[in-house]
PDB file of N, CA and C in Angstrom:
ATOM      1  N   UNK A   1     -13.940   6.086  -8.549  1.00  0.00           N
ATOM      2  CA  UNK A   1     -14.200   5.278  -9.721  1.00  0.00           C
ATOM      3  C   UNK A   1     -15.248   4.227  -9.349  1.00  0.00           C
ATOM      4  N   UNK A   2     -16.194   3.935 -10.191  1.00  0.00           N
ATOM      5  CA  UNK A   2     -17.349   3.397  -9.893  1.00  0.00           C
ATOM      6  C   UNK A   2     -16.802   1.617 -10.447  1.00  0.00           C
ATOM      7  N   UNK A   3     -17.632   0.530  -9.588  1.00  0.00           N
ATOM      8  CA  UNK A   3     -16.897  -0.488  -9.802  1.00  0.00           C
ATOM      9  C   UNK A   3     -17.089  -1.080 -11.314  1.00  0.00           C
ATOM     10  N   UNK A   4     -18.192  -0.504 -11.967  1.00  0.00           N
ATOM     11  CA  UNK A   4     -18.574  -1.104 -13.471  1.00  0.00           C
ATOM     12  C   UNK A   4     -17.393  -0.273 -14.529  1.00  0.00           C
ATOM     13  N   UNK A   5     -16.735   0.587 -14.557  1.00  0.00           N
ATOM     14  CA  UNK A   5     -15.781   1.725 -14.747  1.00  0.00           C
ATOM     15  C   UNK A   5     -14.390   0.912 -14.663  1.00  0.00           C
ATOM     16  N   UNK A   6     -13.820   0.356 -13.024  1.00  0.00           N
ATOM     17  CA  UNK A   6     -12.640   0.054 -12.715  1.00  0.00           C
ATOM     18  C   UNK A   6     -12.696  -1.477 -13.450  1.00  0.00           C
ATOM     19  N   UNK A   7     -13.729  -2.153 -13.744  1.00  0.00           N
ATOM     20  CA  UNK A   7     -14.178  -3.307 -13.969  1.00  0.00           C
ATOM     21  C   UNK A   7     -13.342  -2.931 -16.071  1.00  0.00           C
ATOM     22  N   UNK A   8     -14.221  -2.397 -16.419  1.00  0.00           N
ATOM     23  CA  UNK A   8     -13.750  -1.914 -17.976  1.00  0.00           C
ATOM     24  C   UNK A   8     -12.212  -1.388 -18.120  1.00  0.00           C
ATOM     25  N   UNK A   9     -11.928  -1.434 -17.319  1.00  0.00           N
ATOM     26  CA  UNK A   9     -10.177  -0.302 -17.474  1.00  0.00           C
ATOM     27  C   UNK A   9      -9.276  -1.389 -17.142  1.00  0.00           C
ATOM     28  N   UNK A  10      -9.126  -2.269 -16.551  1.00  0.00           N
ATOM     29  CA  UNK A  10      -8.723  -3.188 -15.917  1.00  0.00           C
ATOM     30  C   UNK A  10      -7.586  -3.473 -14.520  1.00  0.00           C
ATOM     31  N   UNK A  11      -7.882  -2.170 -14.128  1.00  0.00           N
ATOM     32  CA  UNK A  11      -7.334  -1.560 -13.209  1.00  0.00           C
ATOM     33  C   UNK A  11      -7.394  -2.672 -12.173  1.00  0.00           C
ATOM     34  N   UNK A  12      -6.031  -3.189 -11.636  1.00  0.00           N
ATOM     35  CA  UNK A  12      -6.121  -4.381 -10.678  1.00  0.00           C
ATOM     36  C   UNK A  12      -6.234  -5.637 -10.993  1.00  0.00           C
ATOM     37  N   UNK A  13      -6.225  -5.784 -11.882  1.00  0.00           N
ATOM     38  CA  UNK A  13      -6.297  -7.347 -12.662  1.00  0.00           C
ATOM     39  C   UNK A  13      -5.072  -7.402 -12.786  1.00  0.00           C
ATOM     40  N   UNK A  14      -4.426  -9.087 -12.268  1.00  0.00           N
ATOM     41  CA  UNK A  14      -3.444  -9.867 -12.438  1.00  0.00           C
ATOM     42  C   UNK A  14      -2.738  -9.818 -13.969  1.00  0.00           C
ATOM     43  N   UNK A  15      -3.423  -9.271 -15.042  1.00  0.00           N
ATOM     44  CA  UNK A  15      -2.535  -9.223 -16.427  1.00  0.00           C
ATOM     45  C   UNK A  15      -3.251  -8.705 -17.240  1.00  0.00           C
ATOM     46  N   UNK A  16      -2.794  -7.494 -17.332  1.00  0.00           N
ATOM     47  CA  UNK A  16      -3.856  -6.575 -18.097  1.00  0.00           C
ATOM     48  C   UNK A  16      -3.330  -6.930 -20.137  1.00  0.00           C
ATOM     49  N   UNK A  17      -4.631  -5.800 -20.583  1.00  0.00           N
ATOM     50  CA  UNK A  17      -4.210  -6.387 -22.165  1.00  0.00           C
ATOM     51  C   UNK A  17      -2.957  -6.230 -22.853  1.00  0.00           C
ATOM     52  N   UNK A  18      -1.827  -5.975 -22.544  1.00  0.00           N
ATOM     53  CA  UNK A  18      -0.965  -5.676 -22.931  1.00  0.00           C
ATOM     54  C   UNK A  18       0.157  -6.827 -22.557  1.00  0.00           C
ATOM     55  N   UNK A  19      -0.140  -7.744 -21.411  1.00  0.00           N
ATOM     56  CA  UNK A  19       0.576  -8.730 -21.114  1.00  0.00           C
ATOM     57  C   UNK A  19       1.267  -8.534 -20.030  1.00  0.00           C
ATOM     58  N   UNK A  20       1.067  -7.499 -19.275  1.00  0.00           N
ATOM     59  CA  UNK A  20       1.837  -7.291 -18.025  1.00  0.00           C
ATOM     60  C   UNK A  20       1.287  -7.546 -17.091  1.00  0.00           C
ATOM     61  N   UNK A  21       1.976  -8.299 -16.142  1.00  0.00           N
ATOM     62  CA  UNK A  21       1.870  -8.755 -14.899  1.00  0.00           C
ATOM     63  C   UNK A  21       1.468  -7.899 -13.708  1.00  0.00           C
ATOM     64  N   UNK A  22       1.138  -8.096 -12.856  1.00  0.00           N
ATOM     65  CA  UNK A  22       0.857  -7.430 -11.439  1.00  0.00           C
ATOM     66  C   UNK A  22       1.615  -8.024 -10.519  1.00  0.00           C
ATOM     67  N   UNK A  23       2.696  -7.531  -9.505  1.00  0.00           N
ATOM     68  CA  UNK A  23       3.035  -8.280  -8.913  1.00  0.00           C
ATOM     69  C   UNK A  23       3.398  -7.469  -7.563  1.00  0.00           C
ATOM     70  N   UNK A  24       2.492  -7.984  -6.539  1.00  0.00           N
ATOM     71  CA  UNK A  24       2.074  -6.967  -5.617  1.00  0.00           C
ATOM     72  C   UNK A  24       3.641  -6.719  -4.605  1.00  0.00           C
ATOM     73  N   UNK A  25       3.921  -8.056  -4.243  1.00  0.00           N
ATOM     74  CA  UNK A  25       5.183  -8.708  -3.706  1.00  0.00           C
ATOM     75  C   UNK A  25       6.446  -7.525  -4.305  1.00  0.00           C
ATOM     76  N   UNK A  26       6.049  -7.303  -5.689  1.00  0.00           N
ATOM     77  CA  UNK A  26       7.398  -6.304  -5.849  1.00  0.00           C
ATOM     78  C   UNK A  26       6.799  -5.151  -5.881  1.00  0.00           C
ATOM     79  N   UNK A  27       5.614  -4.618  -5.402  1.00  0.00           N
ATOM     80  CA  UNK A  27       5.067  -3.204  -5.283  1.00  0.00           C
ATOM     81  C   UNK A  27       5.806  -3.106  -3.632  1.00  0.00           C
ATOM     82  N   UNK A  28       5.270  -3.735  -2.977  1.00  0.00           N
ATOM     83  CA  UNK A  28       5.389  -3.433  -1.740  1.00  0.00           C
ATOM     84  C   UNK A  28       7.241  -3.400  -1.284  1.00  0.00           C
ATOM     85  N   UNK A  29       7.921  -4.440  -1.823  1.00  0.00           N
ATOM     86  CA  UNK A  29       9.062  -4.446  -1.900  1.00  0.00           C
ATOM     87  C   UNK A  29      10.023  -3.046  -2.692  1.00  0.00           C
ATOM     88  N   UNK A  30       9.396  -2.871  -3.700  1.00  0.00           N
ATOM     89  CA  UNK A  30       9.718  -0.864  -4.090  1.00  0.00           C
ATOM     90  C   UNK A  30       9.255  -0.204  -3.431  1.00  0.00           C
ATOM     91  N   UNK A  31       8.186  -0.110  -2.463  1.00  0.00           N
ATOM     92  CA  UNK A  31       8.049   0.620  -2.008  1.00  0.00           C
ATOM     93  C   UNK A  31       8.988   0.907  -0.396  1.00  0.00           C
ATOM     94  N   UNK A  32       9.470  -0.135  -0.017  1.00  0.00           N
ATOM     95  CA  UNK A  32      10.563  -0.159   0.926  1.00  0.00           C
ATOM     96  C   UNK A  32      12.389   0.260   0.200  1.00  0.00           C
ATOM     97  N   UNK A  33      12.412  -0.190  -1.067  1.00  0.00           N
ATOM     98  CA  UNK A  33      13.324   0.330  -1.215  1.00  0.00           C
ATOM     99  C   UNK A  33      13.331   1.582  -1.515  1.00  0.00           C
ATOM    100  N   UNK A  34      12.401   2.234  -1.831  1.00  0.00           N
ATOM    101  CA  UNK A  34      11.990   3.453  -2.469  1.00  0.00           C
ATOM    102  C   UNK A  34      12.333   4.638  -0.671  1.00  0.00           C
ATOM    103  N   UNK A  35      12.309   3.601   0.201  1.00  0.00           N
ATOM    104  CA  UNK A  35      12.564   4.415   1.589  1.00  0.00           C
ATOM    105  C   UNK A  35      11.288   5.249   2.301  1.00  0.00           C
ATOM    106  N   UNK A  36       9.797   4.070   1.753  1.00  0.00           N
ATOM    107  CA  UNK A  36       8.548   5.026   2.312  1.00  0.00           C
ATOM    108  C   UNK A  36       8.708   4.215   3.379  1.00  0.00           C
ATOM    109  N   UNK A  37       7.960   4.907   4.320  1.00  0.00           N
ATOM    110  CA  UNK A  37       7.420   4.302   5.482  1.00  0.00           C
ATOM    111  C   UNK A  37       6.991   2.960   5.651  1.00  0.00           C
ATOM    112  N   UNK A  38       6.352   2.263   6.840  1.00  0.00           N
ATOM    113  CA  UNK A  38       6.246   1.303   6.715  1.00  0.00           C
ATOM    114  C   UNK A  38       4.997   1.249   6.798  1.00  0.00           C
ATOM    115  N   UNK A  39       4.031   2.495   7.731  1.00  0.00           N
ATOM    116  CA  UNK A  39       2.993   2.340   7.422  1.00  0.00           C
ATOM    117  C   UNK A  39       2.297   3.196   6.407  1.00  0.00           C
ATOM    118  N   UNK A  40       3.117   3.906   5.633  1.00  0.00           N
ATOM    119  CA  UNK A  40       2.338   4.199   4.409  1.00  0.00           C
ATOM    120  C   UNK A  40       2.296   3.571   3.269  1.00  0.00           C
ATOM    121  N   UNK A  41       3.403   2.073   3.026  1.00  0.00           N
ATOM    122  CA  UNK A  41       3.418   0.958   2.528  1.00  0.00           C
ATOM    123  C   UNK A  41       2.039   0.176   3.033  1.00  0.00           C
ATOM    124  N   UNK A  42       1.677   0.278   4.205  1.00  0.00           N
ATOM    125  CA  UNK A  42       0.568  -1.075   4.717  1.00  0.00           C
ATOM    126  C   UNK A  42      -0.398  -0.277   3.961  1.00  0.00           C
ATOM    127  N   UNK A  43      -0.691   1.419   4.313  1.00  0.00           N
ATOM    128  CA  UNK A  43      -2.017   2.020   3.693  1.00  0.00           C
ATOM    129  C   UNK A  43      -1.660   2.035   2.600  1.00  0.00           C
ATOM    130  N   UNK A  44      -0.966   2.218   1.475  1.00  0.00           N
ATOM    131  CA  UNK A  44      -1.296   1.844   0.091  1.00  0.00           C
ATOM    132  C   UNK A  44      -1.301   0.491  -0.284  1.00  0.00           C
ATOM    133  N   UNK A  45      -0.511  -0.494   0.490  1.00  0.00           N
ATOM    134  CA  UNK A  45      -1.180  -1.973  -0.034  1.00  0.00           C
ATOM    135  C   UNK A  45      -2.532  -2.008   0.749  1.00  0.00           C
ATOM    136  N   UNK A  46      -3.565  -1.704   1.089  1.00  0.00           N
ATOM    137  CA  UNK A  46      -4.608  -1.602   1.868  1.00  0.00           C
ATOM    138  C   UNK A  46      -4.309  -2.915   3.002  1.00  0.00           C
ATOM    139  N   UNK A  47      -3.144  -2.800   3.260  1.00  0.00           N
ATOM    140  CA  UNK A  47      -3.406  -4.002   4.209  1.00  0.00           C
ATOM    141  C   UNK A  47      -3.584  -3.326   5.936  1.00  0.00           C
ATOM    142  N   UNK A  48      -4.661  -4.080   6.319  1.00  0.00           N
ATOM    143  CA  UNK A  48      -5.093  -4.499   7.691  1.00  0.00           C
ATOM    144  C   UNK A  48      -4.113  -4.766   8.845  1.00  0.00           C
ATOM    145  N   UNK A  49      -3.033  -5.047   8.516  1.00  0.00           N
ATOM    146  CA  UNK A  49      -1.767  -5.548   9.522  1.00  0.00           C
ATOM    147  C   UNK A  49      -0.391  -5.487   9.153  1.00  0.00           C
ATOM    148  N   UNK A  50       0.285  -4.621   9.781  1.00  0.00           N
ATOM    149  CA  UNK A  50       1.858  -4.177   9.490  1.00  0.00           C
ATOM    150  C   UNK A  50       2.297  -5.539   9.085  1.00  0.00           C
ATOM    151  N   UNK A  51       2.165  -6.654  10.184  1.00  0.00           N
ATOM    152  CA  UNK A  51       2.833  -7.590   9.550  1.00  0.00           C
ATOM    153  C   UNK A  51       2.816  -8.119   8.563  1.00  0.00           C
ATOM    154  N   UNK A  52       1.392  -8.095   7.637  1.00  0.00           N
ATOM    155  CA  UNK A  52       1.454  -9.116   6.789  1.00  0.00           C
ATOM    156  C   UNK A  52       1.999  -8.090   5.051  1.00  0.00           C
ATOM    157  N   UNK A  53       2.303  -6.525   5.416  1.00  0.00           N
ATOM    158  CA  UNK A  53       3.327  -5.887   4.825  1.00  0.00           C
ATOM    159  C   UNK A  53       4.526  -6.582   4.903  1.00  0.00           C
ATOM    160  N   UNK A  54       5.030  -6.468   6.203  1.00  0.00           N
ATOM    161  CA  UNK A  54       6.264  -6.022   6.266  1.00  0.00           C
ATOM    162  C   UNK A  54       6.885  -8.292   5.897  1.00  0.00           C
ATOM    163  N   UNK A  55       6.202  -8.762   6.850  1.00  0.00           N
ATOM    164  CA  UNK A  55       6.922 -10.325   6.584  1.00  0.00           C
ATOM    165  C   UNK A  55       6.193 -10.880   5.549  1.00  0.00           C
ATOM    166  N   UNK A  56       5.170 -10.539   5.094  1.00  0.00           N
ATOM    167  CA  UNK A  56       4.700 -11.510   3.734  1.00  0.00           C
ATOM    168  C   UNK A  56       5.254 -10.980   2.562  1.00  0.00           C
ATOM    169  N   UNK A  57       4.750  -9.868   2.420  1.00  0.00           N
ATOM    170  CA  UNK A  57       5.183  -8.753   0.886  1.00  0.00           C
ATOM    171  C   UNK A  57       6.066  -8.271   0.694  1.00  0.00           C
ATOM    172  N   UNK A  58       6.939  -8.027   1.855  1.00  0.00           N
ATOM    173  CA  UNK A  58       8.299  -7.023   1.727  1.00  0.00           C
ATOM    174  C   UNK A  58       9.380  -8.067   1.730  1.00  0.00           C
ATOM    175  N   UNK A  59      10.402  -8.059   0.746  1.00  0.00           N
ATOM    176  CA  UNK A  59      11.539  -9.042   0.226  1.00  0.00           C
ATOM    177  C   UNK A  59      12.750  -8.032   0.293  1.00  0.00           C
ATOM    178  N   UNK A  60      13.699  -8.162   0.996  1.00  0.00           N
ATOM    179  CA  UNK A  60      14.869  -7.209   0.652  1.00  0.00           C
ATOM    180  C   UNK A  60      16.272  -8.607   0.325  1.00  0.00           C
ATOM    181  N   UNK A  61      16.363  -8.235  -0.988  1.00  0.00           N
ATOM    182  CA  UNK A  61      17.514  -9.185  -1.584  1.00  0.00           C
ATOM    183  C   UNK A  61      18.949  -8.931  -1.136  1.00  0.00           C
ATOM    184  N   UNK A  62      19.452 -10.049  -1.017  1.00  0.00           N
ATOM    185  CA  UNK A  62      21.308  -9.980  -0.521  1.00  0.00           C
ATOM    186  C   UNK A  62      21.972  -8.691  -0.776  1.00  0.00           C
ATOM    187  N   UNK A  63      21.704  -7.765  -2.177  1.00  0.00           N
ATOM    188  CA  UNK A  63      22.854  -6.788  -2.442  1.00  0.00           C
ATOM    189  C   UNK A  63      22.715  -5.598  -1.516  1.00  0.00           C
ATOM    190  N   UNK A  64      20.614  -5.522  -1.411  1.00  0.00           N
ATOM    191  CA  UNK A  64      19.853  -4.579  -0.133  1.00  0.00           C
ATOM    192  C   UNK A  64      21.034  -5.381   1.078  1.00  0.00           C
ATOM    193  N   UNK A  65      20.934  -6.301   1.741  1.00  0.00           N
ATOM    194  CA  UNK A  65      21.470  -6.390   2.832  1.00  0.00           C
ATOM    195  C   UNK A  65      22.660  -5.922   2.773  1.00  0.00           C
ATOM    196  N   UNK A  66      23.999  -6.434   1.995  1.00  0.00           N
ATOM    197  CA  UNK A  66      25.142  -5.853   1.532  1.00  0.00           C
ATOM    198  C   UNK A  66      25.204  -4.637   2.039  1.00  0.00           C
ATOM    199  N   UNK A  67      24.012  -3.890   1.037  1.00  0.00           N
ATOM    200  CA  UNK A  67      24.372  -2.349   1.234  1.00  0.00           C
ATOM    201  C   UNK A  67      23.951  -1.786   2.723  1.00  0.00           C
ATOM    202  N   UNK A  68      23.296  -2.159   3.084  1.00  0.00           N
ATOM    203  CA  UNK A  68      22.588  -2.056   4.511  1.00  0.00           C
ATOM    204  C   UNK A  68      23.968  -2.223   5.378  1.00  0.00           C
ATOM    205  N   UNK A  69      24.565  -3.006   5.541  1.00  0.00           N
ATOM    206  CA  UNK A  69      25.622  -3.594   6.064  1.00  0.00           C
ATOM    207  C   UNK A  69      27.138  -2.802   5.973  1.00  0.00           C
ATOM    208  N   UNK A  70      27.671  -2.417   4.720  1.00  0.00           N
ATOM    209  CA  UNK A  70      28.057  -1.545   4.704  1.00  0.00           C
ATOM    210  C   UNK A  70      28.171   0.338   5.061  1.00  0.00           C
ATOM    211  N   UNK A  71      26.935   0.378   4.740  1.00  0.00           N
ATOM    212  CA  UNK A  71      26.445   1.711   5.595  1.00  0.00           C
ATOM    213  C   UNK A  71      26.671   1.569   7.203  1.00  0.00           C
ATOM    214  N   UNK A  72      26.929   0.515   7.716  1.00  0.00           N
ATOM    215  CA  UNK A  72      27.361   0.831   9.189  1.00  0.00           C
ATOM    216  C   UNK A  72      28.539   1.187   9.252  1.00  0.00           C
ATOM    217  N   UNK A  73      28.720   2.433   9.920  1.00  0.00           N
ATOM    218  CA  UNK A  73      29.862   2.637  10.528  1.00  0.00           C
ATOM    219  C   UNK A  73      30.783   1.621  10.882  1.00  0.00           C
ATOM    220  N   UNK A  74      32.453   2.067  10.972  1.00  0.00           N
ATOM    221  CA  UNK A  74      33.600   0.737  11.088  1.00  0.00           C
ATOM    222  C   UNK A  74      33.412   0.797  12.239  1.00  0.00           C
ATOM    223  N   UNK A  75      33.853  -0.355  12.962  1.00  0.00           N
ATOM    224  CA  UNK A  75      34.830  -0.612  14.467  1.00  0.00           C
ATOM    225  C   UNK A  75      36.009  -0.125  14.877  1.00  0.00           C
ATOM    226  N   UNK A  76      36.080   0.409  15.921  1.00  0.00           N
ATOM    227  CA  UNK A  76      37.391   1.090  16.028  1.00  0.00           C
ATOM    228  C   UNK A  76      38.469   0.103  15.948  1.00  0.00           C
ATOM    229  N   UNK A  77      39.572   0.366  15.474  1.00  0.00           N
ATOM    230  CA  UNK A  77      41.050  -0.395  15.804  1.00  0.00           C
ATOM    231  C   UNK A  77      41.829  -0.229  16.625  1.00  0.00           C
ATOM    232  N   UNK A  78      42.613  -0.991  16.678  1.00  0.00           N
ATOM    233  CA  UNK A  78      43.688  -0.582  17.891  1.00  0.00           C
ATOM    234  C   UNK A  78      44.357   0.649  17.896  1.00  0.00           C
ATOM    235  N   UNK A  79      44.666   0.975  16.455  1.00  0.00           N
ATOM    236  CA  UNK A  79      45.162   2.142  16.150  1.00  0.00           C
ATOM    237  C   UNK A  79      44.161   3.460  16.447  1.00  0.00           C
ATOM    238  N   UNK A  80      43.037   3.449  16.535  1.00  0.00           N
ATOM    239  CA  UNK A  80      42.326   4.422  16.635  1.00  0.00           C
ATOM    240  C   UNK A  80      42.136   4.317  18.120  1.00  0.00           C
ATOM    241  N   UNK A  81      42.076   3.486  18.564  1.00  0.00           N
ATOM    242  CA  UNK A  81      42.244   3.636  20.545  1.00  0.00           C
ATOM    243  C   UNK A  81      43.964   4.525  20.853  1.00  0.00           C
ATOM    244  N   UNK A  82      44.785   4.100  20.672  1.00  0.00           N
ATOM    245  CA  UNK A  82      46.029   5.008  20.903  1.00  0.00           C
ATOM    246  C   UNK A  82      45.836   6.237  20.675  1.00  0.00           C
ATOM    247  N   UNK A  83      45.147   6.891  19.918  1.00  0.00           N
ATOM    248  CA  UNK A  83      44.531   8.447  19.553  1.00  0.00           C
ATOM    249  C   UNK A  83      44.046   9.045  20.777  1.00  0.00           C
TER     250      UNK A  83
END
């Protein structure tokens, strides 16, 4: 797409005509929950440095941790040592 083209469409602009927002912070953040990679998150945000993906743009909220947290396997009990 030629830049006088992407320029008319408004492709990438902060609030296109319809009133919707751009909000890169929750692109990159779906795209981790979505379970892509981390560096195919950096190459579609075109970013230059894993980090400034992964600690600037990428947000995983309390219920993500929750669930993260739960998905670990239990601790054994006492009862399961006597086995």
């Amino acid at each position: 797409m030629m830049l006088k083209d992407r320029e008319a469409s408004g492709l990438l602009e902060y609030q296109n005509s319809a009133g919707e927002l751009a909000d890169f912070h929750a692109f990159t953040t779906g795209l981790e929950l979505a379970n892509v990679s981390p560096k195919t998150a950096q190459t579609l945000a075109r970013h230059s440095d894993i980090s400034l993906t992964m600690n600037i743009y990428s947000h995983i909220n309390p219920e993500e941790q929750a669930k993260a947290i739960n998905a670990l396997p239990g601790l054994p009990t006492k009862k399961d040592d006597a086995a």
